[in-house]
Protein backbone atom coordinates (compact mmCIF):
# COMPACT_ATOMS: atom_id res chain seq x y z
CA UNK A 1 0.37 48.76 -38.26
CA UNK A 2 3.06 47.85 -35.87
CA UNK A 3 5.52 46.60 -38.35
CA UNK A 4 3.52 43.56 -38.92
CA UNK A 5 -0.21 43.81 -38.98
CA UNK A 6 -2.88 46.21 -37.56
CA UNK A 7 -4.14 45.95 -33.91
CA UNK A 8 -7.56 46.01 -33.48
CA UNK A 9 -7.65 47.02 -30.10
CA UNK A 10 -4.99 50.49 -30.03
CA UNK A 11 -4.75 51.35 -33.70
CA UNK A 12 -1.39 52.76 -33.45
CA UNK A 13 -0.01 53.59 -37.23
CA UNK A 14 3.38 53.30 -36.10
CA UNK A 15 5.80 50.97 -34.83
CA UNK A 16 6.25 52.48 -30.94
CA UNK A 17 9.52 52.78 -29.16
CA UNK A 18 9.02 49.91 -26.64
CA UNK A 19 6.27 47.37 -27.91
CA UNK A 20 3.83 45.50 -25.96
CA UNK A 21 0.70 43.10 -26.41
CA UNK A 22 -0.74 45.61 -28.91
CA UNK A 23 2.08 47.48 -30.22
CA UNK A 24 1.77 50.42 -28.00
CA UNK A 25 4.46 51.83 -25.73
CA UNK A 26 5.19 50.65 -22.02
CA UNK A 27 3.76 52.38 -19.38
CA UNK A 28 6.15 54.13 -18.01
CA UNK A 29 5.05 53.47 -14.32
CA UNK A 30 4.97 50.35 -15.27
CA UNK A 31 8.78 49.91 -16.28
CA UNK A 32 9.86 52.30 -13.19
CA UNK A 33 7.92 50.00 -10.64
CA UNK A 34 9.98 46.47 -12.80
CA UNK A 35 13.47 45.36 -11.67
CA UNK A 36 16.26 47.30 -13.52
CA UNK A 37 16.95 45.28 -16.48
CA UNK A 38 13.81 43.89 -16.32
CA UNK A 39 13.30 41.79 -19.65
CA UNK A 40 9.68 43.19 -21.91
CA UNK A 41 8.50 40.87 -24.28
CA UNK A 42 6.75 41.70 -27.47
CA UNK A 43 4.47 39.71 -28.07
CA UNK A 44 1.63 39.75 -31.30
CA UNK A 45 -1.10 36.88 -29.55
CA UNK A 46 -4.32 38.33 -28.44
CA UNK A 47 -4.12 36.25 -25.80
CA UNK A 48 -1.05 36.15 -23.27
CA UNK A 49 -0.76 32.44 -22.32
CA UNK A 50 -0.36 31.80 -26.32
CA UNK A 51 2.48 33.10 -26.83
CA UNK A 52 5.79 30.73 -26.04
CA UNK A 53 7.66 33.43 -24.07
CA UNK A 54 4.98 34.40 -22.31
CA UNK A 55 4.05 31.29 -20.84
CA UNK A 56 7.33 29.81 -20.47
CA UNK A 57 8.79 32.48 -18.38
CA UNK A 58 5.36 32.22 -16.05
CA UNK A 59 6.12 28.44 -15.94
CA UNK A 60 9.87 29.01 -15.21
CA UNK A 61 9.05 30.22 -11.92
CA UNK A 62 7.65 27.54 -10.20
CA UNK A 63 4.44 29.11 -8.84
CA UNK A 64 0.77 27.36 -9.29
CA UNK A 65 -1.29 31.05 -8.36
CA UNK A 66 -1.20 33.57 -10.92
CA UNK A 67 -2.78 36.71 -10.63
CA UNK A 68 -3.36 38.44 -13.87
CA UNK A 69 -4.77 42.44 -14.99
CA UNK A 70 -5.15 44.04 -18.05
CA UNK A 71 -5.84 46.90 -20.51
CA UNK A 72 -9.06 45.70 -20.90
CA UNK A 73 -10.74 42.97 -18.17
CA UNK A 74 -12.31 40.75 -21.12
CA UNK A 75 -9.50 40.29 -23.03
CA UNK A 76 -5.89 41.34 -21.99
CA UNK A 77 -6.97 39.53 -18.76
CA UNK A 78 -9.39 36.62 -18.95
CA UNK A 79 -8.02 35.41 -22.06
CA UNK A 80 -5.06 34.17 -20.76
CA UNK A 81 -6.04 33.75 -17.10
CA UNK A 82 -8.53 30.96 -18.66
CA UNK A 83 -6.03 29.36 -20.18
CA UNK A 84 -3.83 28.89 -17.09
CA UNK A 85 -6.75 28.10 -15.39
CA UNK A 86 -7.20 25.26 -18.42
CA UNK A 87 -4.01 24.18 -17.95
CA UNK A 88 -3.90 23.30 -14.29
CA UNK A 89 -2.82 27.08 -12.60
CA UNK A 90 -5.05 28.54 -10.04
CA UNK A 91 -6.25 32.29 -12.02
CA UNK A 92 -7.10 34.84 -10.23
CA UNK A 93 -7.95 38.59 -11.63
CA UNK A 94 -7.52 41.66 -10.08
CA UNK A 95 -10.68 43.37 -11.69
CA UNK A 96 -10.18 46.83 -10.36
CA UNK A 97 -6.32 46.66 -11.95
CA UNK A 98 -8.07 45.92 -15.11
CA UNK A 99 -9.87 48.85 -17.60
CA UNK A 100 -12.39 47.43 -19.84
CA UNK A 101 -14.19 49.38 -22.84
CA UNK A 102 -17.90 48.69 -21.94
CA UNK A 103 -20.19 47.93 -19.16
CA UNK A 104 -21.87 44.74 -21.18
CA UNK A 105 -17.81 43.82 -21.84
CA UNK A 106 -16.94 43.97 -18.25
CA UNK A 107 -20.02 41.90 -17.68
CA UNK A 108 -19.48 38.88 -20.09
CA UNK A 109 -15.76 38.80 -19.24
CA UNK A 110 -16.60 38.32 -15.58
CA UNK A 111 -18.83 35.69 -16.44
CA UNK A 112 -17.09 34.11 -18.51
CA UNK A 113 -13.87 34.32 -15.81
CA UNK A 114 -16.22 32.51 -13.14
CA UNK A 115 -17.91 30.03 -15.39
CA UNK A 116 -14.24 29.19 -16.34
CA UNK A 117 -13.03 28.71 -12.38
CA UNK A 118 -11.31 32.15 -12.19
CA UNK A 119 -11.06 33.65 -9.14
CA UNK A 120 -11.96 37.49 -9.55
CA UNK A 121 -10.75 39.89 -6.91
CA UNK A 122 -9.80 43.49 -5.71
CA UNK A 123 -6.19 44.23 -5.98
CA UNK A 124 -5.62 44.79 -2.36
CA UNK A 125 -7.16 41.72 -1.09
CA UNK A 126 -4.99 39.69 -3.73
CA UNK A 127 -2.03 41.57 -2.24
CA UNK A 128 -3.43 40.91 1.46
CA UNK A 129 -3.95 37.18 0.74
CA UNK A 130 -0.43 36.71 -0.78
CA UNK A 131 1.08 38.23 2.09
CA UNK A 132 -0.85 35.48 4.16
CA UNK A 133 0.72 36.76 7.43
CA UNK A 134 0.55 40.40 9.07
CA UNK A 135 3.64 39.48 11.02
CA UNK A 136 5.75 39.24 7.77
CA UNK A 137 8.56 41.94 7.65
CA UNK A 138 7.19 42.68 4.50
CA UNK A 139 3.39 43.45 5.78
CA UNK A 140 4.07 46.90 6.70
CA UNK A 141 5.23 48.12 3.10
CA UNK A 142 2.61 46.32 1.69
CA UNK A 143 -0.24 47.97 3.71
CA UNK A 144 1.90 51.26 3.24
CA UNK A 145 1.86 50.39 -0.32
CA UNK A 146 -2.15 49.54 -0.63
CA UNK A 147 -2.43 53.45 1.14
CA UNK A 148 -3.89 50.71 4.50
CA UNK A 149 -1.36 51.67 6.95
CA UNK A 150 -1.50 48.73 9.07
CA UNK A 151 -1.58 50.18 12.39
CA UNK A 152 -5.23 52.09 10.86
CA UNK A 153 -6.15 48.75 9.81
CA UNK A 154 -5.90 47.36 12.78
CA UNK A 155 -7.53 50.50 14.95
CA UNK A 156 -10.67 50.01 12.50
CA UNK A 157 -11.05 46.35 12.92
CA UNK A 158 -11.02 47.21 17.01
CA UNK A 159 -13.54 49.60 16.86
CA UNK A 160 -15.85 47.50 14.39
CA UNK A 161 -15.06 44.31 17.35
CA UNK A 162 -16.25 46.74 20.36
CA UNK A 163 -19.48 48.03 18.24
C-alpha cells in the first residue's frame, strides 16, 4: 500500500520517503541530475498525461515535442506519450531509456506506440536531433554527455566518407 491503495506494478508495503508514479522512492540519479529545488510530483494515475499536474506543468511550457521514458516501455511510457500524441503533441520515446518486464510487452507497446503516431527512438539520436545544430555552444557537452565526443564523431564520419 502506499498510503492509499496497492500498486500493481512495485508492490511496495510501505509508504516511501519520496513518492513517485508507483509509490516507490526517486532515483537518486535522477534527483541529482534535476535543478535544485526541482518540484516531484506524486502522482497515483497509471498513466502520466492523466493526472492534472502532470499535464499542466508539460503544457505550461510551451513546447509541442515531448520526449517521454519509463520504468517500463508499455506503460510508464506509451501510456501517456499516446495521449499527448491524442491531444495534438508530437510523442516521441526514447526506447532504450525505457525498461520493460517482457519481450512480448516490449513488443505490443512498440506497436501500439507506432500504430498510435509515436515516434520511437534511441536516446542519443533524440538528444542529437534536439540539439539540431553541431555548431551550438551546447553541442560539445552534449556529445561529451552521450560518451560521442564530437571531435570522434566527426573523425568516424571522415573515414566512413573516404571508404
Amino acid at each position: 500500500m502506499h498510503g492509499r491503495r496497492p500498486c500493481w506494478t512495485c508492490r511496495w508495503s510501505s509508504p516511501p520517503p519520496r513518492p513517485t508514479a508507483c509509490g516507490g522512492p526517486t532515483t537518486p540519479e535522477l534527483v541529482r541530475a534535476l535543478p535544485a529545488g526541482q518540484k516531484i510530483i506524486d502522482r497515483s494515475t497509471v498513466n502520466a498525461w492523466h493526472d492534472e499536474h502532470v499535464r499542466g506543468a508539460i503544457e505550461a511550457t510551451g513546447r509541442k515535442k515531448l520526449i517521454f521514458a519509463g520504468v517500463s516501455l508499455e506503460v510508464c511510457a506509451a501510456l501517456p506519450a499516446i495521449s499527448a500524441t491524442a491531444a495534438g503533441h508530437h510523442a516521441y520515446v526514447a526506447v532504450d531509456a525505457s525498461g520493460t518486464f517482457s519481450q512480448a510487452k516490449r513488443e505490443t507497446g512498440l506497436l501500439r506506440m507506432h500504430q498510435a503516431g509515436v515516434v520511437v527512438s534511441d536516446y542519443a539520436t533524440l538528444m542529437v536531433e534536439a540539439l539540431a545544430d553541431n555548431a551550438s555552444p551546447e553541442a560539445g557537452a552534449l556529445y561529451a554527455a552521450l560518451d560521442m565526443p564530437f571531435a570522434v564523431l566527426v573523425g568516424q564520419i571522415s573515414t566512413a566518407y573516404r571508404t
